[in-house]
Each structure stands twice: as C-alpha cells, then as structure tokens.
PDB file of N, CA and C in Angstrom:
ATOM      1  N   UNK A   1       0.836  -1.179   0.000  1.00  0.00           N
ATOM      2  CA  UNK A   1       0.000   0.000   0.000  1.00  0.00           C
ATOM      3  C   UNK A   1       0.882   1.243   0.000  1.00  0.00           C
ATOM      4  N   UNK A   2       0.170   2.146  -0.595  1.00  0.00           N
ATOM      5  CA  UNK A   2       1.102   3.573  -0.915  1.00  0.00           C
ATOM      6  C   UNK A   2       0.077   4.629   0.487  1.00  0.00           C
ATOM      7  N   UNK A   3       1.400   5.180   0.780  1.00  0.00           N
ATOM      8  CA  UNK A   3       0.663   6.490   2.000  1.00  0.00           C
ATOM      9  C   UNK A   3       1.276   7.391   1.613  1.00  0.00           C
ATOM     10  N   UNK A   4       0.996   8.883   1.574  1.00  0.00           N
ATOM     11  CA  UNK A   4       1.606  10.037   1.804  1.00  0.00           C
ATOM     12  C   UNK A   4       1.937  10.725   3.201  1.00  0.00           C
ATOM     13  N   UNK A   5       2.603  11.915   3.546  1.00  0.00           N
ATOM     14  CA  UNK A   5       2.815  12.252   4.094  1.00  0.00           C
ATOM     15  C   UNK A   5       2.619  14.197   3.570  1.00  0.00           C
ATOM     16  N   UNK A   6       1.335  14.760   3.848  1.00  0.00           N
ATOM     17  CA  UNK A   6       0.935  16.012   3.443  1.00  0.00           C
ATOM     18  C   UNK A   6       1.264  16.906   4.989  1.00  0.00           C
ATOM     19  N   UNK A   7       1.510  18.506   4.441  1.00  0.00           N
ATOM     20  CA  UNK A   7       1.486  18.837   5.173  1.00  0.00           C
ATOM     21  C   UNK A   7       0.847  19.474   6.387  1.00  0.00           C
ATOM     22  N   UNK A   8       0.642  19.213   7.399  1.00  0.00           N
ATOM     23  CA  UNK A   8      -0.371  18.892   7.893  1.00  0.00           C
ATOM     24  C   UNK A   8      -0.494  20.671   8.885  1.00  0.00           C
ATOM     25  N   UNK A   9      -1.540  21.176   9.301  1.00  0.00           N
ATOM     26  CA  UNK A   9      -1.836  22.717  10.504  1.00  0.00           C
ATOM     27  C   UNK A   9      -1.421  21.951  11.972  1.00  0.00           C
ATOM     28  N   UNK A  10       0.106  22.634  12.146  1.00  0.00           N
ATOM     29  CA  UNK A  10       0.430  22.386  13.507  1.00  0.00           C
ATOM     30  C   UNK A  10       0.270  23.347  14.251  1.00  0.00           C
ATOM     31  N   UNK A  11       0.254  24.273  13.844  1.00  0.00           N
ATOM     32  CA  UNK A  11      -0.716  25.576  15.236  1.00  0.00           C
ATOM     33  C   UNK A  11      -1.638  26.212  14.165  1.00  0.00           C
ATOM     34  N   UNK A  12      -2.468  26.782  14.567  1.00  0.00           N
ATOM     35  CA  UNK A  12      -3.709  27.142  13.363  1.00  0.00           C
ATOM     36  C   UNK A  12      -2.962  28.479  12.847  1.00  0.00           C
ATOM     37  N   UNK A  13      -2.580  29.261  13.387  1.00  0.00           N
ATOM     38  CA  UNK A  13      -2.493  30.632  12.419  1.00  0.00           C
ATOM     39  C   UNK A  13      -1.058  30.465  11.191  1.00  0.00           C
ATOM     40  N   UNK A  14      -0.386  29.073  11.174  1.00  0.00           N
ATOM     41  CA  UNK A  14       0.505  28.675  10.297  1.00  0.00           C
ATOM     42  C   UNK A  14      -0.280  28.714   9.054  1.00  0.00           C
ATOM     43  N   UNK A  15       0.659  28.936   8.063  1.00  0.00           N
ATOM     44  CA  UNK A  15       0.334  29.426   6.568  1.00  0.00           C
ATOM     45  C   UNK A  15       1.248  28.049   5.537  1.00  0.00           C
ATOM     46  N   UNK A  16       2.477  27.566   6.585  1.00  0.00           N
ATOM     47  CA  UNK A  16       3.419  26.564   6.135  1.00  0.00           C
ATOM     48  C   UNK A  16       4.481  26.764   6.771  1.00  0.00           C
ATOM     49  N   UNK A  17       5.973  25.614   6.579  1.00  0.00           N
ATOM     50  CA  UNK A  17       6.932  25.105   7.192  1.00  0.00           C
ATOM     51  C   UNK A  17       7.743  25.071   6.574  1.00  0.00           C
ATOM     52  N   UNK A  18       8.694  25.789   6.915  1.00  0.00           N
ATOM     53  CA  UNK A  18      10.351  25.527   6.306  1.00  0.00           C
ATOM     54  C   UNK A  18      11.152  24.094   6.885  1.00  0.00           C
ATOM     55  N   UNK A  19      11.423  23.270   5.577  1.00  0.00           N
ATOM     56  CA  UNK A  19      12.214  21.602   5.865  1.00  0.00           C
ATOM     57  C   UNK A  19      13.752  21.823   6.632  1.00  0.00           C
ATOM     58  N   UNK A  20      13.907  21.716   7.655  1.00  0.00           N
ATOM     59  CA  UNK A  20      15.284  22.075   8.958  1.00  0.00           C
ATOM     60  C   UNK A  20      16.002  21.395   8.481  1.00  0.00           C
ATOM     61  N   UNK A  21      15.584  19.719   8.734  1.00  0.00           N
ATOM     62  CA  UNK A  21      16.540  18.522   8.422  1.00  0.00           C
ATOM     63  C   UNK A  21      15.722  17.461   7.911  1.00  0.00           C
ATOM     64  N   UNK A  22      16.611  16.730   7.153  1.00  0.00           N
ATOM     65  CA  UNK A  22      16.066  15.453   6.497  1.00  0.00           C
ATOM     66  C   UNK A  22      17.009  13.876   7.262  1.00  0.00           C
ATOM     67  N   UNK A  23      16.102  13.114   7.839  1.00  0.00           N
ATOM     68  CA  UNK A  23      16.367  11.992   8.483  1.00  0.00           C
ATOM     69  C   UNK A  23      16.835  10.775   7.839  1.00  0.00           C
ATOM     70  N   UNK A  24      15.857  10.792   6.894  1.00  0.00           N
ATOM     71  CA  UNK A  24      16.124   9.499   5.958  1.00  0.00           C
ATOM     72  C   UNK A  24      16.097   9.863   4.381  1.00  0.00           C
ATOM     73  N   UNK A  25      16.329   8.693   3.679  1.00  0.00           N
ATOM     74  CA  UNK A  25      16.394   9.102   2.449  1.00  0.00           C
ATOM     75  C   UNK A  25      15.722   7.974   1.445  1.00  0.00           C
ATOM     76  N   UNK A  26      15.741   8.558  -0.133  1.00  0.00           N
ATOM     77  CA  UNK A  26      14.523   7.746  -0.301  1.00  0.00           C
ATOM     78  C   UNK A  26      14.917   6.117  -0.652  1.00  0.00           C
ATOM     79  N   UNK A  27      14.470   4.833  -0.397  1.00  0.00           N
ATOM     80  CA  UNK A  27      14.308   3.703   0.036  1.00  0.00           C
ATOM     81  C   UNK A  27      15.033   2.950   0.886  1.00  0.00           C
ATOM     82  N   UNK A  28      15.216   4.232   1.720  1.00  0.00           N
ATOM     83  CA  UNK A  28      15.107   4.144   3.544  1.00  0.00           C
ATOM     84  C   UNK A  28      13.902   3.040   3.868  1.00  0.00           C
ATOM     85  N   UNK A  29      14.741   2.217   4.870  1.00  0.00           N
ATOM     86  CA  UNK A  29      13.896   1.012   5.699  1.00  0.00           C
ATOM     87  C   UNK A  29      13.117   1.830   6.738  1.00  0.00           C
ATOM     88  N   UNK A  30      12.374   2.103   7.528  1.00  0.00           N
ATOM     89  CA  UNK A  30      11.781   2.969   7.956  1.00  0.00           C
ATOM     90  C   UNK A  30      10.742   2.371   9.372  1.00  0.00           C
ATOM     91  N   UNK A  31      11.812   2.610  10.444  1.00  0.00           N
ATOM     92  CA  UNK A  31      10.759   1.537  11.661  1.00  0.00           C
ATOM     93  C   UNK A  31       9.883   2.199  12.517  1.00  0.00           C
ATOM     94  N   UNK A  32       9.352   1.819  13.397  1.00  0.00           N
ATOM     95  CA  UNK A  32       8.373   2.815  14.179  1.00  0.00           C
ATOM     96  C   UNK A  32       9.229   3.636  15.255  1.00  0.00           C
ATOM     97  N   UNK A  33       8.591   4.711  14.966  1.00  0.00           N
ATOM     98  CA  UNK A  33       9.368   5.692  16.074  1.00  0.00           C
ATOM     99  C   UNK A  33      10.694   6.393  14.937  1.00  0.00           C
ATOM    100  N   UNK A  34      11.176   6.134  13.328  1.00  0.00           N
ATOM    101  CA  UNK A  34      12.166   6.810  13.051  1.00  0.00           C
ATOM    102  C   UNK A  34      11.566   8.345  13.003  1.00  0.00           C
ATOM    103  N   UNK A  35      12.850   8.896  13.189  1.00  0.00           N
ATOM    104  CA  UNK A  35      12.673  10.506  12.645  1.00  0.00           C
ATOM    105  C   UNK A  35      12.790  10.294  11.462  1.00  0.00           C
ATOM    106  N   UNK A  36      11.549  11.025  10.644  1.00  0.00           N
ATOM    107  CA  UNK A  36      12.188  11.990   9.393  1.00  0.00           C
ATOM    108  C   UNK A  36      12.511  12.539   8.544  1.00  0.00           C
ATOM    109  N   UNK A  37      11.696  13.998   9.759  1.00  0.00           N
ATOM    110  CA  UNK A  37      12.245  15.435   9.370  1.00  0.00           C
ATOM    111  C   UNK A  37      11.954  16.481  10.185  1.00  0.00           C
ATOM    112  N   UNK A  38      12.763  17.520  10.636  1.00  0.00           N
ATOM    113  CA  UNK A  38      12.485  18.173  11.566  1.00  0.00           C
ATOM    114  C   UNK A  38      12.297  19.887  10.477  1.00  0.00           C
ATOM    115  N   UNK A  39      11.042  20.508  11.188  1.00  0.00           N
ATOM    116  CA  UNK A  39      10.375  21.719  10.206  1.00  0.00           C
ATOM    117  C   UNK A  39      10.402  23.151  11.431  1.00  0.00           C
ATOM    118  N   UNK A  40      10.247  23.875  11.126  1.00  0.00           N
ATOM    119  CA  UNK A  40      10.336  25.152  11.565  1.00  0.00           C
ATOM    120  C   UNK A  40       8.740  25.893  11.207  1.00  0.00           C
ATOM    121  N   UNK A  41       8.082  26.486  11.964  1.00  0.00           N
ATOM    122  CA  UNK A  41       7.187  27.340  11.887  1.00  0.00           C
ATOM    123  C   UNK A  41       7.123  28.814  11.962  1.00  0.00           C
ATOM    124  N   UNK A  42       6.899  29.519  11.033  1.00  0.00           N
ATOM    125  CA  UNK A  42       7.269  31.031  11.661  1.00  0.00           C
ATOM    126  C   UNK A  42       6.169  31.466  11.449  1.00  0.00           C
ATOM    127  N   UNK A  43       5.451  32.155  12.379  1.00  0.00           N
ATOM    128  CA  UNK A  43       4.432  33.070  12.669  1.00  0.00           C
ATOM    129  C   UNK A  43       4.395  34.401  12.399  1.00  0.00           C
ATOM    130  N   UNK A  44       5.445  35.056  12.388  1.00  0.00           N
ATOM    131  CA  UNK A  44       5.786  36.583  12.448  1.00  0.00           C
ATOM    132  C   UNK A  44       4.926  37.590  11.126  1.00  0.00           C
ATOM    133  N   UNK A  45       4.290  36.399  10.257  1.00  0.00           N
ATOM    134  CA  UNK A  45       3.360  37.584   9.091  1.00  0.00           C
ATOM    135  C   UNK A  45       2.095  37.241  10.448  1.00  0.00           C
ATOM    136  N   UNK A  46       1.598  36.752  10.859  1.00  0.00           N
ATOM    137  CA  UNK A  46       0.716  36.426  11.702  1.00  0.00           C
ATOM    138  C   UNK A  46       0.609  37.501  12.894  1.00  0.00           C
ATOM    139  N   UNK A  47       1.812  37.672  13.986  1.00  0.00           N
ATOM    140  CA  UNK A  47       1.734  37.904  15.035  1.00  0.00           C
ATOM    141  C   UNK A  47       3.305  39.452  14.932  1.00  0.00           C
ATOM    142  N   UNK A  48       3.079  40.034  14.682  1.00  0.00           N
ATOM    143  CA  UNK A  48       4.211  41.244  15.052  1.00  0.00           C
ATOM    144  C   UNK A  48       4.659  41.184  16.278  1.00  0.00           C
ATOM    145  N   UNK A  49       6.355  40.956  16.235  1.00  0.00           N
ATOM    146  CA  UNK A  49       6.680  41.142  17.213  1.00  0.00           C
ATOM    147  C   UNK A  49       8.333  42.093  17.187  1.00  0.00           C
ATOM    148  N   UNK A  50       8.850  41.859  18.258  1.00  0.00           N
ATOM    149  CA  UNK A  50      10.339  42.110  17.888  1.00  0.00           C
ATOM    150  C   UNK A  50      11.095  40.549  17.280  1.00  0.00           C
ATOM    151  N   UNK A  51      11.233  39.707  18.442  1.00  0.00           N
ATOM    152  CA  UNK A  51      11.931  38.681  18.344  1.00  0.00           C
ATOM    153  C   UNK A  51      10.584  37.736  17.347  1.00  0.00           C
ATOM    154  N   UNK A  52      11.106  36.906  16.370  1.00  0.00           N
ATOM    155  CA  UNK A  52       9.779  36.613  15.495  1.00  0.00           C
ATOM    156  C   UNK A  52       9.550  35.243  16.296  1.00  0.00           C
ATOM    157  N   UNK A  53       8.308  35.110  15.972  1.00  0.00           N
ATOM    158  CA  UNK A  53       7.901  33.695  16.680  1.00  0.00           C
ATOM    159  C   UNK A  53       7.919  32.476  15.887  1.00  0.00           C
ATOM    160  N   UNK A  54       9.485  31.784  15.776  1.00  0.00           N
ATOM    161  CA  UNK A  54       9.437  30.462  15.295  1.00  0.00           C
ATOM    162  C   UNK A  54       9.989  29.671  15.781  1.00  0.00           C
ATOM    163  N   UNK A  55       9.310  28.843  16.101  1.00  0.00           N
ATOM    164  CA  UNK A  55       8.547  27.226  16.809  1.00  0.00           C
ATOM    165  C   UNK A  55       9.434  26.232  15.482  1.00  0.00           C
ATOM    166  N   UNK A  56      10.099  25.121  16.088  1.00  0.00           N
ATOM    167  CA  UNK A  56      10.579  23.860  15.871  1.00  0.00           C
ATOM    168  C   UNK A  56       9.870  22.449  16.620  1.00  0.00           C
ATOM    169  N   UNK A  57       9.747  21.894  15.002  1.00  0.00           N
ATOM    170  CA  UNK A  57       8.366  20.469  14.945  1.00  0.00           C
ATOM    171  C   UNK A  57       9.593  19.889  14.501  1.00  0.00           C
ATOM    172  N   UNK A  58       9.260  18.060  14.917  1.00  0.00           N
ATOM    173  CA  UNK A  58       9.853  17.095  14.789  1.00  0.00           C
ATOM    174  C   UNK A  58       8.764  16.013  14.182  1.00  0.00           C
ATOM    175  N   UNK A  59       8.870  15.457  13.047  1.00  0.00           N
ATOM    176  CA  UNK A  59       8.234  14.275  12.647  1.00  0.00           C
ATOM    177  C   UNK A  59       8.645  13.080  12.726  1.00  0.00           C
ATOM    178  N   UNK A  60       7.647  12.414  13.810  1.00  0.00           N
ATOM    179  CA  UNK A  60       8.342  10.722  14.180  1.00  0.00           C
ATOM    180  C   UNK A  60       7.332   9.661  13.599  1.00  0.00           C
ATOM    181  N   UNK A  61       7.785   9.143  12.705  1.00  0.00           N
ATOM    182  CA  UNK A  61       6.901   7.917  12.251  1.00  0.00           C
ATOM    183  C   UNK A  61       6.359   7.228  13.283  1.00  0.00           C
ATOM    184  N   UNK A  62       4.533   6.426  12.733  1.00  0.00           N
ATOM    185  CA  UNK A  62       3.983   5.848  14.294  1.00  0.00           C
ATOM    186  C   UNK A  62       3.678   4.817  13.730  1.00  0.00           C
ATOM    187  N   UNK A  63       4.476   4.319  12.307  1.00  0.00           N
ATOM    188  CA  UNK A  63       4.340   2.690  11.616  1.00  0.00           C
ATOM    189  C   UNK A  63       5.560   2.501  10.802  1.00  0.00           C
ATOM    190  N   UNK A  64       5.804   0.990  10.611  1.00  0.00           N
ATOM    191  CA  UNK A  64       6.849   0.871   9.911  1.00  0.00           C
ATOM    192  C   UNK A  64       6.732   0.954   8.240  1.00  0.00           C
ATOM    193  N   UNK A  65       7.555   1.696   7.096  1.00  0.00           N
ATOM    194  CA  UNK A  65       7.260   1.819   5.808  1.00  0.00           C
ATOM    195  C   UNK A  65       8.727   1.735   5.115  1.00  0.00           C
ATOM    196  N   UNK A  66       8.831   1.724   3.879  1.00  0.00           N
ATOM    197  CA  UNK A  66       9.562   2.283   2.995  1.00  0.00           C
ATOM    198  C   UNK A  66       9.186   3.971   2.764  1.00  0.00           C
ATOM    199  N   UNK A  67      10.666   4.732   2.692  1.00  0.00           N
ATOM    200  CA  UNK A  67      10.699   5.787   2.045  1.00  0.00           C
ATOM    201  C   UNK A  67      10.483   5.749   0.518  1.00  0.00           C
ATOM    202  N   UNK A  68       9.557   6.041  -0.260  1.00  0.00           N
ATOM    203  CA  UNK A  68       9.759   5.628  -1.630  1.00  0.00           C
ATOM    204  C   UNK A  68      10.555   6.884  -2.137  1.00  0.00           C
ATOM    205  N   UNK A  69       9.726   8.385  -2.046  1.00  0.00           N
ATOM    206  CA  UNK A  69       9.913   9.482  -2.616  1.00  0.00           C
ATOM    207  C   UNK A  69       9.949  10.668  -2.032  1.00  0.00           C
ATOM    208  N   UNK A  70      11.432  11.407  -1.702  1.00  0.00           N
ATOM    209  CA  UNK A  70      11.130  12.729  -0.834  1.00  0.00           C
ATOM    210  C   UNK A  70      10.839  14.244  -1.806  1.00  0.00           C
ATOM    211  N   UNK A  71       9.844  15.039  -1.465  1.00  0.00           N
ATOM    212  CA  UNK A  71       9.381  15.879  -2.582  1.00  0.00           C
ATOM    213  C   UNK A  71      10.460  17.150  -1.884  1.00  0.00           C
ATOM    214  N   UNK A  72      11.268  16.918  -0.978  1.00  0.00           N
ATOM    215  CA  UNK A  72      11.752  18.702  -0.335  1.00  0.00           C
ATOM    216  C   UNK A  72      13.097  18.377   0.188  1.00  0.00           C
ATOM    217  N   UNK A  73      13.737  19.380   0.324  1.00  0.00           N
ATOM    218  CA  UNK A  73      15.302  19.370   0.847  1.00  0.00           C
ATOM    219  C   UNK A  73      15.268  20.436   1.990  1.00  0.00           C
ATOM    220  N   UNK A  74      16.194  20.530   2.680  1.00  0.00           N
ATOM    221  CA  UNK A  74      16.689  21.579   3.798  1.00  0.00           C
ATOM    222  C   UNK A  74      16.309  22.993   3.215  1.00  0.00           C
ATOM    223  N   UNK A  75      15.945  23.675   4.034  1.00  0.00           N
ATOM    224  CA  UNK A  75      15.283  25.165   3.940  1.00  0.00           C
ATOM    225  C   UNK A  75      14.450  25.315   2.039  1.00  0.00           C
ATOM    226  N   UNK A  76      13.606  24.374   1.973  1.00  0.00           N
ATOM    227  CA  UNK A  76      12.113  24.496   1.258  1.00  0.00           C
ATOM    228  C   UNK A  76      11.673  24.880   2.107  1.00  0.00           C
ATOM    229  N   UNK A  77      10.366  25.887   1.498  1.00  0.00           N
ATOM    230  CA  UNK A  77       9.446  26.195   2.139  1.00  0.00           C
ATOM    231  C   UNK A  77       8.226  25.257   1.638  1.00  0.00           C
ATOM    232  N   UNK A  78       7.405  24.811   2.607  1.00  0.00           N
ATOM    233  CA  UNK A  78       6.278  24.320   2.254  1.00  0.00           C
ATOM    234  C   UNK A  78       4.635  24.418   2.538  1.00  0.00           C
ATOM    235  N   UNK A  79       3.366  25.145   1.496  1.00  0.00           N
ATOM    236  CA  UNK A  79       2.704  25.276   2.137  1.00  0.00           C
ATOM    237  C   UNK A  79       1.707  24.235   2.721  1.00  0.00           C
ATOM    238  N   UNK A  80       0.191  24.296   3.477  1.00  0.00           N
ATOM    239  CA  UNK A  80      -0.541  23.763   3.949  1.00  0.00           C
ATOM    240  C   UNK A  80      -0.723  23.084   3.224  1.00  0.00           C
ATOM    241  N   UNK A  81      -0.933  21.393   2.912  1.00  0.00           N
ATOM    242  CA  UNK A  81      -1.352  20.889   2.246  1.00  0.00           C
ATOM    243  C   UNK A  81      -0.527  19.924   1.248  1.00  0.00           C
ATOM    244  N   UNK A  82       0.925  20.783   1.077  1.00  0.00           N
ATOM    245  CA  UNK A  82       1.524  20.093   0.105  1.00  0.00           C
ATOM    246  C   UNK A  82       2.435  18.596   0.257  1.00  0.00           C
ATOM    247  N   UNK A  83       2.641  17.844  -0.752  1.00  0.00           N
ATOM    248  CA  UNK A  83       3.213  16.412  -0.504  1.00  0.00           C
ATOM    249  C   UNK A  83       4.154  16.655  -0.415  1.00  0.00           C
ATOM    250  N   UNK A  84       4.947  16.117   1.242  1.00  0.00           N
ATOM    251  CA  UNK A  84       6.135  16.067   1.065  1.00  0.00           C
ATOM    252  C   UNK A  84       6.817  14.735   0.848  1.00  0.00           C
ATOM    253  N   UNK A  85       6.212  13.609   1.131  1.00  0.00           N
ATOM    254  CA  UNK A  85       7.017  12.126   1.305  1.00  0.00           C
ATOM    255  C   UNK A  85       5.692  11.603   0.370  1.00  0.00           C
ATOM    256  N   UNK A  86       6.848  10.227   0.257  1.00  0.00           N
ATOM    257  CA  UNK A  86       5.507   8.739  -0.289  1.00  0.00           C
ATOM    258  C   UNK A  86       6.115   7.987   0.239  1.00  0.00           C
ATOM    259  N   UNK A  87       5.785   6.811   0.730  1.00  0.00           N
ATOM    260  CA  UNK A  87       5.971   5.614   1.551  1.00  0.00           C
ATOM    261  C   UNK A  87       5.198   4.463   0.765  1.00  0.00           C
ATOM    262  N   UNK A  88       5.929   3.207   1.009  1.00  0.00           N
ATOM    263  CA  UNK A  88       4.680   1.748   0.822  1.00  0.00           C
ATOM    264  C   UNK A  88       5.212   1.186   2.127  1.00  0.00           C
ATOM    265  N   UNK A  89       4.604  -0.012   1.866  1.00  0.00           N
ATOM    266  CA  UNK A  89       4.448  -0.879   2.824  1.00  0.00           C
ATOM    267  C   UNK A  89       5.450  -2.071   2.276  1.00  0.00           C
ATOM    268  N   UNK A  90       5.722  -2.228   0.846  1.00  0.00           N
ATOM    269  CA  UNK A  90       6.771  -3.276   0.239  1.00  0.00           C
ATOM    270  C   UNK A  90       7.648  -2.287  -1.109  1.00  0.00           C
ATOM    271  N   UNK A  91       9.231  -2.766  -0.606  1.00  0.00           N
ATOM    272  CA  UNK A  91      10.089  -1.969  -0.988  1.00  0.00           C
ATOM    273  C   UNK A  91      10.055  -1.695  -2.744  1.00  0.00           C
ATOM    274  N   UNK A  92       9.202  -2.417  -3.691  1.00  0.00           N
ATOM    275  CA  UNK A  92       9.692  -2.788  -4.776  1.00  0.00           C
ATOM    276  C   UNK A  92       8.004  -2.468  -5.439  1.00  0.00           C
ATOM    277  N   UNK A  93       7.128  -1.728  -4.151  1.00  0.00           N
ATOM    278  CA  UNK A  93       5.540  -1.936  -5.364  1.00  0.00           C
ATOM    279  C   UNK A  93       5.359  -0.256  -6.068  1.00  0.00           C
ATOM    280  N   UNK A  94       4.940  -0.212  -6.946  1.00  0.00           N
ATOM    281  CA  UNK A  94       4.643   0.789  -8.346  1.00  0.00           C
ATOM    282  C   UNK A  94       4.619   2.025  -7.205  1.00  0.00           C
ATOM    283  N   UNK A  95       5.299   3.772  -7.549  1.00  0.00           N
ATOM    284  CA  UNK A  95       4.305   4.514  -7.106  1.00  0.00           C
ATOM    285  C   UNK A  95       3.684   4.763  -8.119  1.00  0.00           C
ATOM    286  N   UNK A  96       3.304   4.877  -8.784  1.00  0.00           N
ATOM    287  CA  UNK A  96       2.202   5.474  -9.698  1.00  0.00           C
ATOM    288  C   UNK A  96       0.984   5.151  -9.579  1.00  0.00           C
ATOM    289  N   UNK A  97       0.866   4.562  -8.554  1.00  0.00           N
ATOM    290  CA  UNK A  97      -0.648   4.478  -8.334  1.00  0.00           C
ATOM    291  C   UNK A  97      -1.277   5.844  -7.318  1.00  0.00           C
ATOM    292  N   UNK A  98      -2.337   5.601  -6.294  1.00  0.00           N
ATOM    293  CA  UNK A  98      -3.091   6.411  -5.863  1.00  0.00           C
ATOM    294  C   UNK A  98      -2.871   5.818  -4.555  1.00  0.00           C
ATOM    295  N   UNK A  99      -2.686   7.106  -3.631  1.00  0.00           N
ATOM    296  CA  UNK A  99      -2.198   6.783  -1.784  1.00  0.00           C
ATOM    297  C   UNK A  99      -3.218   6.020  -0.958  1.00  0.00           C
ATOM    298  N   UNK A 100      -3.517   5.424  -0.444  1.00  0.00           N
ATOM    299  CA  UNK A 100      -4.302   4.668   0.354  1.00  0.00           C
ATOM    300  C   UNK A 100      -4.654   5.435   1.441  1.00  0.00           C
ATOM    301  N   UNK A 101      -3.777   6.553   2.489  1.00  0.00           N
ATOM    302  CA  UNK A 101      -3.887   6.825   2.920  1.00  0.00           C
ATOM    303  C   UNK A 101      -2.508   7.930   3.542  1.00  0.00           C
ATOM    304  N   UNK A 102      -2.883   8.671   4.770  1.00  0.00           N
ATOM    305  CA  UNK A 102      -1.821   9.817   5.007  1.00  0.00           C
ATOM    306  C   UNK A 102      -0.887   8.917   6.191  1.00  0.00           C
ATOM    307  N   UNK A 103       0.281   8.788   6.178  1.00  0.00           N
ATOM    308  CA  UNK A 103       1.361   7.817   7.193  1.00  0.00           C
ATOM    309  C   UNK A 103       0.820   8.133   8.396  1.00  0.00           C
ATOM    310  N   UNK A 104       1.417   7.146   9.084  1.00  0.00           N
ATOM    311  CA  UNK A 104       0.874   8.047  10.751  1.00  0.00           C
ATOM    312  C   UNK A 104       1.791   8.086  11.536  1.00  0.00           C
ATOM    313  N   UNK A 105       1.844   9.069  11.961  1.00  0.00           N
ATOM    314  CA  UNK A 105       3.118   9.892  12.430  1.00  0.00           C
ATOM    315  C   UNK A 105       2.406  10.829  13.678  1.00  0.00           C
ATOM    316  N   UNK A 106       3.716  11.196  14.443  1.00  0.00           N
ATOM    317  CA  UNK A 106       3.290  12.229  15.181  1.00  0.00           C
ATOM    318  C   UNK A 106       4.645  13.366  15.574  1.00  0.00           C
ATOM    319  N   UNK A 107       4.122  14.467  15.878  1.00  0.00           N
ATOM    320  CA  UNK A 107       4.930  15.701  15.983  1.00  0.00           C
ATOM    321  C   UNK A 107       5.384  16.250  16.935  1.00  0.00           C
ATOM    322  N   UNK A 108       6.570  16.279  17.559  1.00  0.00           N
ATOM    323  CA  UNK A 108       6.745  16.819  18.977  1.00  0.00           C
ATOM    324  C   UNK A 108       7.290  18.190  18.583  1.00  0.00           C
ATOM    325  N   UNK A 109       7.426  18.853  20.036  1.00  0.00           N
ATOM    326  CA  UNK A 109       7.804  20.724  19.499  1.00  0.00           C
ATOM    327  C   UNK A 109       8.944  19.996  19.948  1.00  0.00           C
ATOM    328  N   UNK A 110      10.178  20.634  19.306  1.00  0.00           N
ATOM    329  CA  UNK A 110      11.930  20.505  19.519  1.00  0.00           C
ATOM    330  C   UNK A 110      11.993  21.510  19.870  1.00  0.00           C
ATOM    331  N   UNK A 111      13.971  22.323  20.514  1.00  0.00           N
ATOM    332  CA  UNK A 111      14.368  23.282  20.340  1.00  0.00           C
ATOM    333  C   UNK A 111      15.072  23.192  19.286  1.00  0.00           C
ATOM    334  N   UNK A 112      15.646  24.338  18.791  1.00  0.00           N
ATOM    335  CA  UNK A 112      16.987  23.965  17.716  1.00  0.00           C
ATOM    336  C   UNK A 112      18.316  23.869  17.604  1.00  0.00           C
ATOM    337  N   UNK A 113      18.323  22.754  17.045  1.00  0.00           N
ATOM    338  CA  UNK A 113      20.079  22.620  16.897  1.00  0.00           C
ATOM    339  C   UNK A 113      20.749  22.563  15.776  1.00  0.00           C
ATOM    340  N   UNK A 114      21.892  22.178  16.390  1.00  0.00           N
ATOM    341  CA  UNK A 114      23.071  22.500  15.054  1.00  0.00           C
ATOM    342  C   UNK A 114      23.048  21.772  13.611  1.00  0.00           C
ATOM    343  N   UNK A 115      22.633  20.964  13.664  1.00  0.00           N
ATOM    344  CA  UNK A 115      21.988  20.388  12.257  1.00  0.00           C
ATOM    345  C   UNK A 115      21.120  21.298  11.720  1.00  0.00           C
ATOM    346  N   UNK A 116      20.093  21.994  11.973  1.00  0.00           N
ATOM    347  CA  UNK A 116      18.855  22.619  11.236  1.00  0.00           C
ATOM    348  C   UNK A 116      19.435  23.025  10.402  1.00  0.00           C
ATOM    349  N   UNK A 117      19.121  23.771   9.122  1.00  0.00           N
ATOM    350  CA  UNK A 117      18.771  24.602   7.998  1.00  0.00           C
ATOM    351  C   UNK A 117      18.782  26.052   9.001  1.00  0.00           C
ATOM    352  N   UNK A 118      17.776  26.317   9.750  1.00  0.00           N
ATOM    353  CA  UNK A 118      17.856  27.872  10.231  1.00  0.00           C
ATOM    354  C   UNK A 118      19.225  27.936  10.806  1.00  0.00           C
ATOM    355  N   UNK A 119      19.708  29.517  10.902  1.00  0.00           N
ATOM    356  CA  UNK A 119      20.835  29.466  11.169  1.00  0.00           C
ATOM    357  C   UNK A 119      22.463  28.997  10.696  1.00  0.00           C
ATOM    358  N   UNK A 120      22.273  28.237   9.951  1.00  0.00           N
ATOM    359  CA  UNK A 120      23.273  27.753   9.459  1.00  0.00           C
ATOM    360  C   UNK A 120      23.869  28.065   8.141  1.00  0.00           C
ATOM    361  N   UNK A 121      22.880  28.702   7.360  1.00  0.00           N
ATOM    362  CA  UNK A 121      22.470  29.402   5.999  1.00  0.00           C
ATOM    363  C   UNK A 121      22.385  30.862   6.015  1.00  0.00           C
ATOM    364  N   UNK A 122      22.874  31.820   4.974  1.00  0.00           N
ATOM    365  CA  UNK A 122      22.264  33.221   4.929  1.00  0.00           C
ATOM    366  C   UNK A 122      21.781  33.697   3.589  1.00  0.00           C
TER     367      UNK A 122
END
C-alpha cells in the first residue's frame, strides 16, 4: 500500500513550514518511532513582534514503511497541504498508483540545533 505524508496545521495561524533537516532518504527502511524530518514554523506575518515567533516540529513515524519518494530538501518552504514524502508498505511496489492513505506519524515541538537549515544558511 502507498501512503503520503501532506502537510499537515500544527498551530492554526501557520500558513506553512520551512524543511530544517532530512532523516532518511529515499528507500530508507523505515521503523516505528524513526525521525524523518524536523520543520520550523514562523508566525511573524501572523503575530508582530520584535523577536519573530518560530517554533521547531519534529516528525516521528507511528508505523513501519519504505521511504519511496522525498518531494523537499533543507530550507524548502512548504505550504498547507503540500506532498512532502511517499511511503509503501513493500520496498519494490509501483508509485504510480493512488495513496491509500496519510502515514501516521506524530509531531513533537523541539528546540533547535546545530543540524537545522535555520541558522546555518544566509
């Protein structure tokens, strides 16, 4: 079976997510609990401030898959909605078909570190 991985409203007034880091790569073995990808949120068209308000998300797989296809690299921006991964369930079946469903995963808030994309880039 084919799943995606879209991008999903992790605080509501988000518009989209800049890609920090990439965990795996594509036909990556992929077990429960891997990281991966860690995203950045910035609020600051949202909320005026001095210091801008951006929040670091972590994506942890909550089943085991193949990576088939990664659609983004380090500092993409991505909006609401868009595909970033494809996954199956067997390393060798077609993507060209139609997703079965969205992976299941879950998101913890991180701080940031020295790996990210922010900061490390100008």
């Amino acid at each position: 079976m084919l799943y995606e991985f879209k991008l999903p409203v992790i605080v509501p007034q988000m518009s989209g997510a800049t890609v920090e880091c990439l965990y795996s790569a594509r036909d990556d073995s992929l077990r429960l609990g891997s990281k991966l990808m860690d995203l950045s949120v910035d609020l600051s068209s949202a909320f005026a401030q001095e210091c801008p308000p951006v929040s670091f998300y972590r994506l942890v797989l909550r089943e085991a898959v193949y990576l088939r296809q990664i659609d983004v690299q380090p500092g993409q921006h991505c909006a609401l909605g868009d595909r970033i991964a494809l996954f199956s369930t067997d390393p060798s079946e077609p993507i060209d078909q139609e997703t079965t469903r969205q992976v299941r995963y879950t998101i913890a808030g991180i701080i940031h570190h020295d790996g990210m994309w922010t900061g490390s880039h100008s």
